[in-house]
PDB file of N, CA and C in Angstrom:
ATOM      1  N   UNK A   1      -6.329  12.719 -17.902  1.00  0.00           N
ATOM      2  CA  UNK A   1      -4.908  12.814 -17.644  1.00  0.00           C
ATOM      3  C   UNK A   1      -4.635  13.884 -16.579  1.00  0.00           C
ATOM      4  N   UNK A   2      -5.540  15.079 -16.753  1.00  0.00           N
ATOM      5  CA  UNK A   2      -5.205  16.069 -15.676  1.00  0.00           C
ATOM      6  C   UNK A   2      -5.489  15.291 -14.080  1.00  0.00           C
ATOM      7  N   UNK A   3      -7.007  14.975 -14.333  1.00  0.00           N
ATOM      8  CA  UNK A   3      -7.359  14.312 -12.939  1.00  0.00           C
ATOM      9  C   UNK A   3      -6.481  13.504 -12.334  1.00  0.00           C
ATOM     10  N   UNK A   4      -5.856  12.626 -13.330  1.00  0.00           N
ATOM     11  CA  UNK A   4      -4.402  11.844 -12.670  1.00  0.00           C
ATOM     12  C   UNK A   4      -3.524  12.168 -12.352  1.00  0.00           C
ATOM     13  N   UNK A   5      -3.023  13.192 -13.086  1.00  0.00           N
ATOM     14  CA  UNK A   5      -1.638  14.538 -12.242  1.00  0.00           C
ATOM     15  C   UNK A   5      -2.154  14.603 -11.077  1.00  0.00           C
ATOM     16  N   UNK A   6      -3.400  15.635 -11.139  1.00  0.00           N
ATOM     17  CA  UNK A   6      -3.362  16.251  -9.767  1.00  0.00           C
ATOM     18  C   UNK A   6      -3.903  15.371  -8.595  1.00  0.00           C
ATOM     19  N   UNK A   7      -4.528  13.904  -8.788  1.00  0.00           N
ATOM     20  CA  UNK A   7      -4.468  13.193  -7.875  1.00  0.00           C
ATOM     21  C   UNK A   7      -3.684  12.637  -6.917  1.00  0.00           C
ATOM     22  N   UNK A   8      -2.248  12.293  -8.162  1.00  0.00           N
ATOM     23  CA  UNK A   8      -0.979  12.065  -8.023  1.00  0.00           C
ATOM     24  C   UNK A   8       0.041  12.505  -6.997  1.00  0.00           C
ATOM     25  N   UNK A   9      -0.099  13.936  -7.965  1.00  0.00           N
ATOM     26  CA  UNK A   9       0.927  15.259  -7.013  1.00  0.00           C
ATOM     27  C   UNK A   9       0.596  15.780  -6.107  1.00  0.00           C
ATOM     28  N   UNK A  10      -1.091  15.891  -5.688  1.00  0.00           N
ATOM     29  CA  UNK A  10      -1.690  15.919  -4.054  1.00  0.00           C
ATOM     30  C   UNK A  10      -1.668  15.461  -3.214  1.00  0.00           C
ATOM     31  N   UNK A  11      -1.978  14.179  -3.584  1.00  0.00           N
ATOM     32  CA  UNK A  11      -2.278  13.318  -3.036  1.00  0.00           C
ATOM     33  C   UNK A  11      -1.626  11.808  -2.353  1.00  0.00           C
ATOM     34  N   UNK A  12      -1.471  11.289  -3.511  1.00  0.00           N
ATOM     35  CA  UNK A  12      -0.310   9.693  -3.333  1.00  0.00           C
ATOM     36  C   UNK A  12       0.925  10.235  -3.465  1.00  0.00           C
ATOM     37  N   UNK A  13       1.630  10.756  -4.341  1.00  0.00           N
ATOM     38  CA  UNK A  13       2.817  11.366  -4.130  1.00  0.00           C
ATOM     39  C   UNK A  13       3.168  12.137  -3.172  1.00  0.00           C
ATOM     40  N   UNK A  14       2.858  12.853  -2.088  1.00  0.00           N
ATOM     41  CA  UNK A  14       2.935  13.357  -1.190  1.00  0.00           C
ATOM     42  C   UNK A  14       2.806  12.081   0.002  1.00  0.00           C
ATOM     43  N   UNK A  15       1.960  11.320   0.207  1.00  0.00           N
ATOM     44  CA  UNK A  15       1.976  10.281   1.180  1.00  0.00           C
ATOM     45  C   UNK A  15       3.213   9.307   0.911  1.00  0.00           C
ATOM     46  N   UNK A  16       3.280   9.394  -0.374  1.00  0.00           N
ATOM     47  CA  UNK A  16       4.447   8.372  -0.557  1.00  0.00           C
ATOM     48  C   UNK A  16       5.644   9.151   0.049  1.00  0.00           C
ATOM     49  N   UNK A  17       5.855   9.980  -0.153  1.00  0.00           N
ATOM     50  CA  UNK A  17       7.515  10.785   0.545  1.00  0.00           C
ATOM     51  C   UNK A  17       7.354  10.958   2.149  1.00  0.00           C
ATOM     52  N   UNK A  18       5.760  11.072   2.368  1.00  0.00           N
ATOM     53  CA  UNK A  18       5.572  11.150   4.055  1.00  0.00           C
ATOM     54  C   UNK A  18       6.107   9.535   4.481  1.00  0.00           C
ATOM     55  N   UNK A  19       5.354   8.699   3.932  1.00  0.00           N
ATOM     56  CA  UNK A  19       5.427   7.188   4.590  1.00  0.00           C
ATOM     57  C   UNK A  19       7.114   6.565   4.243  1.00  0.00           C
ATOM     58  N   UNK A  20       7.751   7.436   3.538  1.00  0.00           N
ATOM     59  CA  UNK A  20       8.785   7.191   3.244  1.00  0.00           C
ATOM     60  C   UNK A  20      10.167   6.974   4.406  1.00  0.00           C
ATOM     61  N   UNK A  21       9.638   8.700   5.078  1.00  0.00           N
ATOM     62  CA  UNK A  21      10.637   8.987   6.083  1.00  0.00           C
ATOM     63  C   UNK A  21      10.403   8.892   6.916  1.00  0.00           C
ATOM     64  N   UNK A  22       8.423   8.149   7.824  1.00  0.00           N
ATOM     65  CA  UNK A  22       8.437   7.501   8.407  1.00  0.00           C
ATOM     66  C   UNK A  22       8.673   6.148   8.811  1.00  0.00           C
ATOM     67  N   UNK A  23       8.830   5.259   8.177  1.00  0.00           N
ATOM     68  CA  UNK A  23       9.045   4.246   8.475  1.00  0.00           C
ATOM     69  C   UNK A  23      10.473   3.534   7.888  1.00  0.00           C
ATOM     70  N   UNK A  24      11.381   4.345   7.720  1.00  0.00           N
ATOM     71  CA  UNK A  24      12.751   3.848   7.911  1.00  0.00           C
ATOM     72  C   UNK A  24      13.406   4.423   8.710  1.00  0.00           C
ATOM     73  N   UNK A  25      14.167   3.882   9.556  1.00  0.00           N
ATOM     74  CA  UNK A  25      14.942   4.155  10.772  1.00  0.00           C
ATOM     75  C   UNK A  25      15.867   5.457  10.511  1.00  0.00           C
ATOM     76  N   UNK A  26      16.223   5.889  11.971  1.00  0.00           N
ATOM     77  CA  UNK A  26      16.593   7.271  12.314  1.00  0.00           C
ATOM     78  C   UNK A  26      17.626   7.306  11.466  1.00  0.00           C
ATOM     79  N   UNK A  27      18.905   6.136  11.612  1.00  0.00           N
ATOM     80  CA  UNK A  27      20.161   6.150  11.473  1.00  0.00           C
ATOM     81  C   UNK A  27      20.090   5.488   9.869  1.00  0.00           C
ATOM     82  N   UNK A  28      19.530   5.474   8.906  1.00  0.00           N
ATOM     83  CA  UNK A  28      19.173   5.172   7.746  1.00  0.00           C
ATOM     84  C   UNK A  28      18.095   5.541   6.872  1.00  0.00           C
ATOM     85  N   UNK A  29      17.882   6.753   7.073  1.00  0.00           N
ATOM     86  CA  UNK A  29      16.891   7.689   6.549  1.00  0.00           C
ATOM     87  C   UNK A  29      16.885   8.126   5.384  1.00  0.00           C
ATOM     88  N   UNK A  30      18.141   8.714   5.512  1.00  0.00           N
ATOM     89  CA  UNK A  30      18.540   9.089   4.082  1.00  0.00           C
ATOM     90  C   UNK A  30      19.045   8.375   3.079  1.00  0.00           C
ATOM     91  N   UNK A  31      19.575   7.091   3.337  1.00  0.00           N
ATOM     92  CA  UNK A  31      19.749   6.052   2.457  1.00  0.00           C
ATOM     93  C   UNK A  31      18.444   5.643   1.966  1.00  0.00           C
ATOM     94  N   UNK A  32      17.446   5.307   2.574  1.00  0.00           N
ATOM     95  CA  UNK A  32      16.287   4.543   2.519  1.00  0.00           C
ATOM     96  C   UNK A  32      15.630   5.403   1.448  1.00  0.00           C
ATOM     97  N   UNK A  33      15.527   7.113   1.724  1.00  0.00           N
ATOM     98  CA  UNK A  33      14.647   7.926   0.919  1.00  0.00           C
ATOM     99  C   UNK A  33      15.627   7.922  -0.002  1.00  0.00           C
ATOM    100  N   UNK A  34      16.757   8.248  -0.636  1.00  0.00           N
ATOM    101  CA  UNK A  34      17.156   7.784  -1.679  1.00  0.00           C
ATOM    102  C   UNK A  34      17.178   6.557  -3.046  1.00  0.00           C
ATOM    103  N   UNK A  35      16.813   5.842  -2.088  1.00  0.00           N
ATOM    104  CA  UNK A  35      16.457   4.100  -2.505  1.00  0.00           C
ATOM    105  C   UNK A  35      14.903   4.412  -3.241  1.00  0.00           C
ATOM    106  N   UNK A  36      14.086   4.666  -2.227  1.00  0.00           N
ATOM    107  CA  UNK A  36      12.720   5.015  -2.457  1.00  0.00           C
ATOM    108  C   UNK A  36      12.724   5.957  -3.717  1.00  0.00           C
ATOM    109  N   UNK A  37      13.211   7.020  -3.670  1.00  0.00           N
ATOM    110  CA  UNK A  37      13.477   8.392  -4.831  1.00  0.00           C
ATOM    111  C   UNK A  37      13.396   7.420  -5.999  1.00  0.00           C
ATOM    112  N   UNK A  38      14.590   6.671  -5.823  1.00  0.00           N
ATOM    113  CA  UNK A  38      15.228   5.959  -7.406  1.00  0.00           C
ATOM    114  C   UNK A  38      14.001   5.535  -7.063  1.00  0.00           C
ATOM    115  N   UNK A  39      13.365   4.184  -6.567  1.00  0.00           N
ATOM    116  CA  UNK A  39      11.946   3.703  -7.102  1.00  0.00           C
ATOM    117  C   UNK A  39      10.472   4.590  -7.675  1.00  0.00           C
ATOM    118  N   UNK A  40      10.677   5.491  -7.203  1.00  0.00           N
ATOM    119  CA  UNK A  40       9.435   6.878  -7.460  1.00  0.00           C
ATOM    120  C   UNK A  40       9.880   6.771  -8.660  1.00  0.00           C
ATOM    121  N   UNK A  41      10.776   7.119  -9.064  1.00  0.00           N
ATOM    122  CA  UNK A  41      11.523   7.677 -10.697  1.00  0.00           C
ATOM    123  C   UNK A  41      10.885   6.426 -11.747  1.00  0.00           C
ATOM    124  N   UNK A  42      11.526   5.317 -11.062  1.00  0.00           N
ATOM    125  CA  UNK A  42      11.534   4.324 -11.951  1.00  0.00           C
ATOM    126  C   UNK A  42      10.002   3.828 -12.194  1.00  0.00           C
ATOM    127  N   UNK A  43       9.171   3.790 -11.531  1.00  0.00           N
ATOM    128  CA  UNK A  43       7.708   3.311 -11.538  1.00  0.00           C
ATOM    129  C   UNK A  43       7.256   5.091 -12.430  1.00  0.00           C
ATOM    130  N   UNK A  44       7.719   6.217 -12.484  1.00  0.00           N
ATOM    131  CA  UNK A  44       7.450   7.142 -12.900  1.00  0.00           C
ATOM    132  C   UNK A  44       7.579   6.760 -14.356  1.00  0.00           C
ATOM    133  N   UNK A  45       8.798   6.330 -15.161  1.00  0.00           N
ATOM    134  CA  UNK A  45       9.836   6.161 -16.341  1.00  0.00           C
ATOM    135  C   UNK A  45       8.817   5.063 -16.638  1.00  0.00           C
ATOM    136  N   UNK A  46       8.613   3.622 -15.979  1.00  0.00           N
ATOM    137  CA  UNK A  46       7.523   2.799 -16.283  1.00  0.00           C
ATOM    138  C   UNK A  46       6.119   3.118 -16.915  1.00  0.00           C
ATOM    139  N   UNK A  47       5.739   3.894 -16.470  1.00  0.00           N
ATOM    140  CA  UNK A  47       3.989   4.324 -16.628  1.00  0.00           C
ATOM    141  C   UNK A  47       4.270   4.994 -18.532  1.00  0.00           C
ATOM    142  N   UNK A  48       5.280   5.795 -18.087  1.00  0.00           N
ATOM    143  CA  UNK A  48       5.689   6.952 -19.799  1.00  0.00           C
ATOM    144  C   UNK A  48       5.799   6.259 -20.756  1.00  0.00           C
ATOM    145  N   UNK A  49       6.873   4.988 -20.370  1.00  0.00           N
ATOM    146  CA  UNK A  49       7.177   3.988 -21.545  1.00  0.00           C
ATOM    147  C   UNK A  49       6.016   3.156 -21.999  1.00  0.00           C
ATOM    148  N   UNK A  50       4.982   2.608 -21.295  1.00  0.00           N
ATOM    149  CA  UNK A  50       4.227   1.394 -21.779  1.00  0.00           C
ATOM    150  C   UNK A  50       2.736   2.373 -21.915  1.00  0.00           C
ATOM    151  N   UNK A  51       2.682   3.860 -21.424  1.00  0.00           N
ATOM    152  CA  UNK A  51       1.060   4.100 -21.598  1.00  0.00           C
ATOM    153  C   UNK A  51       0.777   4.601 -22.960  1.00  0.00           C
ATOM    154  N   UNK A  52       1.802   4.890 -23.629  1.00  0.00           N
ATOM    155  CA  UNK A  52       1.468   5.183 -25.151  1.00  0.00           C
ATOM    156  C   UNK A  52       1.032   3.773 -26.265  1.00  0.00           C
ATOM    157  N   UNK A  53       2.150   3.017 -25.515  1.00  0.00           N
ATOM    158  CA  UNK A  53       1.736   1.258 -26.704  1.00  0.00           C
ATOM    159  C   UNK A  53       0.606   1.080 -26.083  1.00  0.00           C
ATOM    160  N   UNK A  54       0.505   1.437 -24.450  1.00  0.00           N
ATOM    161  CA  UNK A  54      -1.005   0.213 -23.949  1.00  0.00           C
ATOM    162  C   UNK A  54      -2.620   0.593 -24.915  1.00  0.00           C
ATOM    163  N   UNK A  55      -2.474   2.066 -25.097  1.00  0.00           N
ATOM    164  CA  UNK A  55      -3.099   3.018 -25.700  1.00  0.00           C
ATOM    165  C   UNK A  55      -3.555   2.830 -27.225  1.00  0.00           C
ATOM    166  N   UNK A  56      -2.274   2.096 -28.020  1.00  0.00           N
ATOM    167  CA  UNK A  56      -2.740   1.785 -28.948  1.00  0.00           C
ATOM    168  C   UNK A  56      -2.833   0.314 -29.405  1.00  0.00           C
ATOM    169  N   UNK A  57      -2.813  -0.313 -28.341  1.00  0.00           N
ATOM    170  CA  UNK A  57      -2.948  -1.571 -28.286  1.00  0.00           C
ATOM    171  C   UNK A  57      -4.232  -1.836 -28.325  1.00  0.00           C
ATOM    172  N   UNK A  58      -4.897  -1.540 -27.071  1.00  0.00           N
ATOM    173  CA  UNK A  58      -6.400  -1.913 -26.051  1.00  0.00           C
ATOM    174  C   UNK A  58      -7.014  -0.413 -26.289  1.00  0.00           C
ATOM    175  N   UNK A  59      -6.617   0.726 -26.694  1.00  0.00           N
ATOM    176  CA  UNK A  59      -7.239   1.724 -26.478  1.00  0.00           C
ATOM    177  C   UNK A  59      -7.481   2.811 -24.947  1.00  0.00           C
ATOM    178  N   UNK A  60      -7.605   3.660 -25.462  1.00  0.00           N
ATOM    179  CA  UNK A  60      -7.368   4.712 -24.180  1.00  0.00           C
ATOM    180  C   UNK A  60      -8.173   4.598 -23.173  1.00  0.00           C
ATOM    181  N   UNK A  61      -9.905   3.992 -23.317  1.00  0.00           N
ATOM    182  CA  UNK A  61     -10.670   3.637 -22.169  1.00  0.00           C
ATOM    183  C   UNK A  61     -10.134   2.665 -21.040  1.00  0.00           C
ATOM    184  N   UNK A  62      -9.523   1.522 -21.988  1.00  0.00           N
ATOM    185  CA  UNK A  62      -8.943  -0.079 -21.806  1.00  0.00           C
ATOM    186  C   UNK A  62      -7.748   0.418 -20.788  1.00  0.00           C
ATOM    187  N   UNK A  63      -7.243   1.571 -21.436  1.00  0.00           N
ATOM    188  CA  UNK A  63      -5.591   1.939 -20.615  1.00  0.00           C
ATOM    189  C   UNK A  63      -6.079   2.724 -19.548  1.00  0.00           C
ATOM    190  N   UNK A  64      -6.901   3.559 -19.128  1.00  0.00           N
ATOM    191  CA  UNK A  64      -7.666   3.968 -17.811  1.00  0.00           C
ATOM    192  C   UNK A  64      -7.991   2.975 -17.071  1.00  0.00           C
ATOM    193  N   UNK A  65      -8.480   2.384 -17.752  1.00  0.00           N
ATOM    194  CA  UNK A  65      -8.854   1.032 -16.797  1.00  0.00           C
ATOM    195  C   UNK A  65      -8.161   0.084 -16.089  1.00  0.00           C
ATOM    196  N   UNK A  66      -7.232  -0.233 -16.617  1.00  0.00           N
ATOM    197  CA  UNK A  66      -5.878  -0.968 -16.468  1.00  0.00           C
ATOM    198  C   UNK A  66      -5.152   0.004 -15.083  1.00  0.00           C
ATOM    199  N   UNK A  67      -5.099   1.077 -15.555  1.00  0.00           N
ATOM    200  CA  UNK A  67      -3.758   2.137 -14.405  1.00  0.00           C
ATOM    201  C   UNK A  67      -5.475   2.233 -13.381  1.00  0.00           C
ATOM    202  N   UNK A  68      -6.970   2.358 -13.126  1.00  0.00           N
ATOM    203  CA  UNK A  68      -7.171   2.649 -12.387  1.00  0.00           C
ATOM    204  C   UNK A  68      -7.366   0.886 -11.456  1.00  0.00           C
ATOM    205  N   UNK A  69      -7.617   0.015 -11.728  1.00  0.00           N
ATOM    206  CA  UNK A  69      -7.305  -0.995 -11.562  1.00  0.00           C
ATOM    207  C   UNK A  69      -5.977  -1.282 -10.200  1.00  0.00           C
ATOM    208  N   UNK A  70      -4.496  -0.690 -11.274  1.00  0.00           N
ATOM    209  CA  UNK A  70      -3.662  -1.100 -10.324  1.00  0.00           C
ATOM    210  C   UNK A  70      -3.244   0.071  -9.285  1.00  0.00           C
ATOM    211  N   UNK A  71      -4.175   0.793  -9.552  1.00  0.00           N
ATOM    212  CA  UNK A  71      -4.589   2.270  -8.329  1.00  0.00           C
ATOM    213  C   UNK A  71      -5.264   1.778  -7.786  1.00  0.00           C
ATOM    214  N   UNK A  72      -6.543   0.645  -7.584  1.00  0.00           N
ATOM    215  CA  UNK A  72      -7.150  -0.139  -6.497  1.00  0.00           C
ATOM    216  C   UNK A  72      -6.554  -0.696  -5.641  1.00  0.00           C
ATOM    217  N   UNK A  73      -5.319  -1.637  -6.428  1.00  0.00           N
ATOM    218  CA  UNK A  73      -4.808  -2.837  -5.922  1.00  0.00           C
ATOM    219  C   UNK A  73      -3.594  -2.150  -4.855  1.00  0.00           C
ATOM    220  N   UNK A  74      -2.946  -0.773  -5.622  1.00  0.00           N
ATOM    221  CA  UNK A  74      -2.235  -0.114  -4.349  1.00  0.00           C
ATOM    222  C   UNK A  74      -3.043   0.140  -3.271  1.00  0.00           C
ATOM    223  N   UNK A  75      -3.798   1.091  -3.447  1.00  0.00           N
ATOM    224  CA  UNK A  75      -5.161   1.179  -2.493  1.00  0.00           C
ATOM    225  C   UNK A  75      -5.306  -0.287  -1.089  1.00  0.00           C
ATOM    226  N   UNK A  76      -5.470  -1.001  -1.813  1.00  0.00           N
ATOM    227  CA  UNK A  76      -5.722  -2.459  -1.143  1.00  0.00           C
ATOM    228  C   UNK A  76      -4.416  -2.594  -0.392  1.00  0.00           C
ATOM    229  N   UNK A  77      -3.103  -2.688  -0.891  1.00  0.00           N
ATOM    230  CA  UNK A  77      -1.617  -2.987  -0.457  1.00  0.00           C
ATOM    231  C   UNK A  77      -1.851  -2.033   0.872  1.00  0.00           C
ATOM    232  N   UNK A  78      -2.071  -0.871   0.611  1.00  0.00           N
ATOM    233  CA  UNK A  78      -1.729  -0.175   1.619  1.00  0.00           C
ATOM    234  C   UNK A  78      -2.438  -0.384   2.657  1.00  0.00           C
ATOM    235  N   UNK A  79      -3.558  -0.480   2.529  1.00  0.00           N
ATOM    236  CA  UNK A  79      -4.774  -0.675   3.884  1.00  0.00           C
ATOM    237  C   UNK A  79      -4.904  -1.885   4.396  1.00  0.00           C
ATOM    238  N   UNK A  80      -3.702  -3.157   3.954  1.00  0.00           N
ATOM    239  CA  UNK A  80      -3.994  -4.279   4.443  1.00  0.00           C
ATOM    240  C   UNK A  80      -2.106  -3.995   5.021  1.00  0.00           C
ATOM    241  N   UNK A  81      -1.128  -3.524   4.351  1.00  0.00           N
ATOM    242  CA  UNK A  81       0.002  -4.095   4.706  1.00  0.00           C
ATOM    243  C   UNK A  81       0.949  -3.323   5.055  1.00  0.00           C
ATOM    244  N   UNK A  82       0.502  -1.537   5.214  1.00  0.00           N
ATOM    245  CA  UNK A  82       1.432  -0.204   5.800  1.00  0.00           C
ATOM    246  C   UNK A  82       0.571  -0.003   6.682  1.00  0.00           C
ATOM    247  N   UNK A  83       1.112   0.032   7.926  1.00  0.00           N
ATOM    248  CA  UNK A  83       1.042   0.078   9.500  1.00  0.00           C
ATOM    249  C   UNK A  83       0.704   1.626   9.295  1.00  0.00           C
ATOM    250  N   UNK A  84      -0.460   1.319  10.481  1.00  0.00           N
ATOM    251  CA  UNK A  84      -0.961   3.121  10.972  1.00  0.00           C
ATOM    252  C   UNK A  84      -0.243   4.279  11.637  1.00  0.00           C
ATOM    253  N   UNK A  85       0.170   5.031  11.253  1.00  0.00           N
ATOM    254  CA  UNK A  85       1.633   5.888  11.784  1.00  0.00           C
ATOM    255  C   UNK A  85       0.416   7.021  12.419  1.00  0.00           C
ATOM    256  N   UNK A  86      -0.600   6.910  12.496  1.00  0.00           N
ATOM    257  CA  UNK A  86      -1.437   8.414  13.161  1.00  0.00           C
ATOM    258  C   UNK A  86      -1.620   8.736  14.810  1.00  0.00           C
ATOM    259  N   UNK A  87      -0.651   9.835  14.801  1.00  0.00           N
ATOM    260  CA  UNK A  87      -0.586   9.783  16.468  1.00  0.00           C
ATOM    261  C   UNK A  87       0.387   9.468  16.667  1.00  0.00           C
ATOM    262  N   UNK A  88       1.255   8.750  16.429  1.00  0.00           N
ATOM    263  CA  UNK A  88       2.607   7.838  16.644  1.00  0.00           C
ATOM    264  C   UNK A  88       3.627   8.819  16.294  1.00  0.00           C
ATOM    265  N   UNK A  89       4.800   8.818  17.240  1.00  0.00           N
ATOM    266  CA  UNK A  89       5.863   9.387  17.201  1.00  0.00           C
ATOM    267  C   UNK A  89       6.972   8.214  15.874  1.00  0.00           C
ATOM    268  N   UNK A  90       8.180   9.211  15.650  1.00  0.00           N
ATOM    269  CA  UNK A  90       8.912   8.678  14.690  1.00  0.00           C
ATOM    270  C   UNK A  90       9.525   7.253  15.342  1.00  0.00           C
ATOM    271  N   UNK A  91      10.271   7.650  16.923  1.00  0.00           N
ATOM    272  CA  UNK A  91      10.317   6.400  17.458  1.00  0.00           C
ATOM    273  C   UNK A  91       9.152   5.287  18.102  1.00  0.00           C
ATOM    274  N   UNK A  92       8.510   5.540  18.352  1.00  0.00           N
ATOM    275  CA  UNK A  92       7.430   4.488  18.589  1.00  0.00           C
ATOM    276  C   UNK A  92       7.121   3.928  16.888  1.00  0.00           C
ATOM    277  N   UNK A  93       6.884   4.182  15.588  1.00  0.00           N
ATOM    278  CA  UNK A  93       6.877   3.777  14.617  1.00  0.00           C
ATOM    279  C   UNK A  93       8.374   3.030  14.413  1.00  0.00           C
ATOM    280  N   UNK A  94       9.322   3.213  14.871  1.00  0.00           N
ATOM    281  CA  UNK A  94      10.222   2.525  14.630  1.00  0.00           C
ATOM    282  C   UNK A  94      10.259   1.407  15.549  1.00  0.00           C
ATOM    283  N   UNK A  95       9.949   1.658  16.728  1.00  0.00           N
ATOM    284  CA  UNK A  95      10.334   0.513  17.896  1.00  0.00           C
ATOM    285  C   UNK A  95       9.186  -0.693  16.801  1.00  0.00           C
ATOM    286  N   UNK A  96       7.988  -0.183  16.525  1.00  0.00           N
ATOM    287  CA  UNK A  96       7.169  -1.119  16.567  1.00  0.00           C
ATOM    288  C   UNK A  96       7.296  -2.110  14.868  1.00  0.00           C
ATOM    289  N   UNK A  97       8.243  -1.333  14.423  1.00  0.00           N
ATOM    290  CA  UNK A  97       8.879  -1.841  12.864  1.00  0.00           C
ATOM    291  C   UNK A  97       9.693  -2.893  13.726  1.00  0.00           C
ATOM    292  N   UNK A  98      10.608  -2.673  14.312  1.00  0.00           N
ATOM    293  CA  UNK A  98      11.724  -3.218  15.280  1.00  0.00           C
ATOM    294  C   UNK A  98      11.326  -4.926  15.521  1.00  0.00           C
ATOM    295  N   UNK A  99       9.804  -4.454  16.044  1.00  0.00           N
ATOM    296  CA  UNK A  99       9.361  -5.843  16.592  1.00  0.00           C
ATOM    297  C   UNK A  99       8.404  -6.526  16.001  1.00  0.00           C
ATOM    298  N   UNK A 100       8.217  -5.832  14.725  1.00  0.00           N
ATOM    299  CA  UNK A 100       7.402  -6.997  13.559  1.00  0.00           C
ATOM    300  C   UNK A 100       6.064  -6.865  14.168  1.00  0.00           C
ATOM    301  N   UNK A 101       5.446  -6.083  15.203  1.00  0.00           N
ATOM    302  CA  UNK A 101       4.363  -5.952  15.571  1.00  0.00           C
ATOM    303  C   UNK A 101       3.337  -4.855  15.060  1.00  0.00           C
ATOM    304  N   UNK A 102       2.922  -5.001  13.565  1.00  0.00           N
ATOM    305  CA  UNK A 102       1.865  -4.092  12.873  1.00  0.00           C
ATOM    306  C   UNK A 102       0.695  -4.273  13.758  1.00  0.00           C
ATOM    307  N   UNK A 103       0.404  -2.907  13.350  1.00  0.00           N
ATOM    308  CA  UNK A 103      -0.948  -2.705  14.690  1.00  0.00           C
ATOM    309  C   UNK A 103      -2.351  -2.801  13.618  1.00  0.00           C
ATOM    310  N   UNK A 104      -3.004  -3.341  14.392  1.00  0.00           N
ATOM    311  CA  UNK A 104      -4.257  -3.300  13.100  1.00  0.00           C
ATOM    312  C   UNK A 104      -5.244  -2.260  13.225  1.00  0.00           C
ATOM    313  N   UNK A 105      -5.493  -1.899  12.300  1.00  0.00           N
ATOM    314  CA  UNK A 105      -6.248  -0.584  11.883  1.00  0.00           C
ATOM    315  C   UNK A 105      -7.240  -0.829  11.785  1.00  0.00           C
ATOM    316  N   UNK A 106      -7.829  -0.414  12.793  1.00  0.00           N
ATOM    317  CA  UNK A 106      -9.166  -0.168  13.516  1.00  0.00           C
ATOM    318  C   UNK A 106     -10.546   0.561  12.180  1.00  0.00           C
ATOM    319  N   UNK A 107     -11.085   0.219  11.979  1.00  0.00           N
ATOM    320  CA  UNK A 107     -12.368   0.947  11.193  1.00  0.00           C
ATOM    321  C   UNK A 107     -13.819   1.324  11.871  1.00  0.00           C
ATOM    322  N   UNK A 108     -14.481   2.274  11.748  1.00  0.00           N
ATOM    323  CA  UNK A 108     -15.525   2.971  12.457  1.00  0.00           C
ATOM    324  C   UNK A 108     -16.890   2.541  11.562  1.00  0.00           C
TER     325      UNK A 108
END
């Protein structure tokens, strides 16, 4: 449980508020990260409510497994379907939202 906090609060939670206020437009920023906030909360309120039943349902190995699972499948979402913002200015990430033209991410 600790390892998952601090993976969380280092790590994905921090990218999530970065990728947040990059990729919604100048003039709707703060609407957008608000929108986003309420979803953080609510996928937050989600995990609290169902990891105690999943727990005694399937058991606590079964319920690791399950949340690291759909920690893959984000994993996967992101590296196939959030555009590479590295190097890129706020407007060039926007122009290129603008024109539906995701750039593909290059691997070494």
């Amino acid at each position: 449980m600790i390892g998952f906090l601090a993976f969380q609060q280092s790590a994905v939670g921090t990218v999530t508020w970065l990728l947040l206020s990059e990729l919604a437009p100048a003039q709707a920023r703060g609407i957008a990260m608000g929108i986003g906030g309420i979803f953080v909360w609510m996928a937050n309120f989600a995990i609290a409510l169902v990891f105690l039943p999943l727990v005694d349902a399937i058991g606590a190995g079964a319920t690791f497994l399950v949340f690291a699972g759909l920690g893959t499948a984000g994993i996967a979402f992101v590296r196939f379907f959030v555009p590479e913002t590295k190097d890129a200015s706020l407007h060039e990430i926007e122009e290129t939202l603008k024109t539906g033209a995701i750039p593909i991410i290059e691997t070494h």
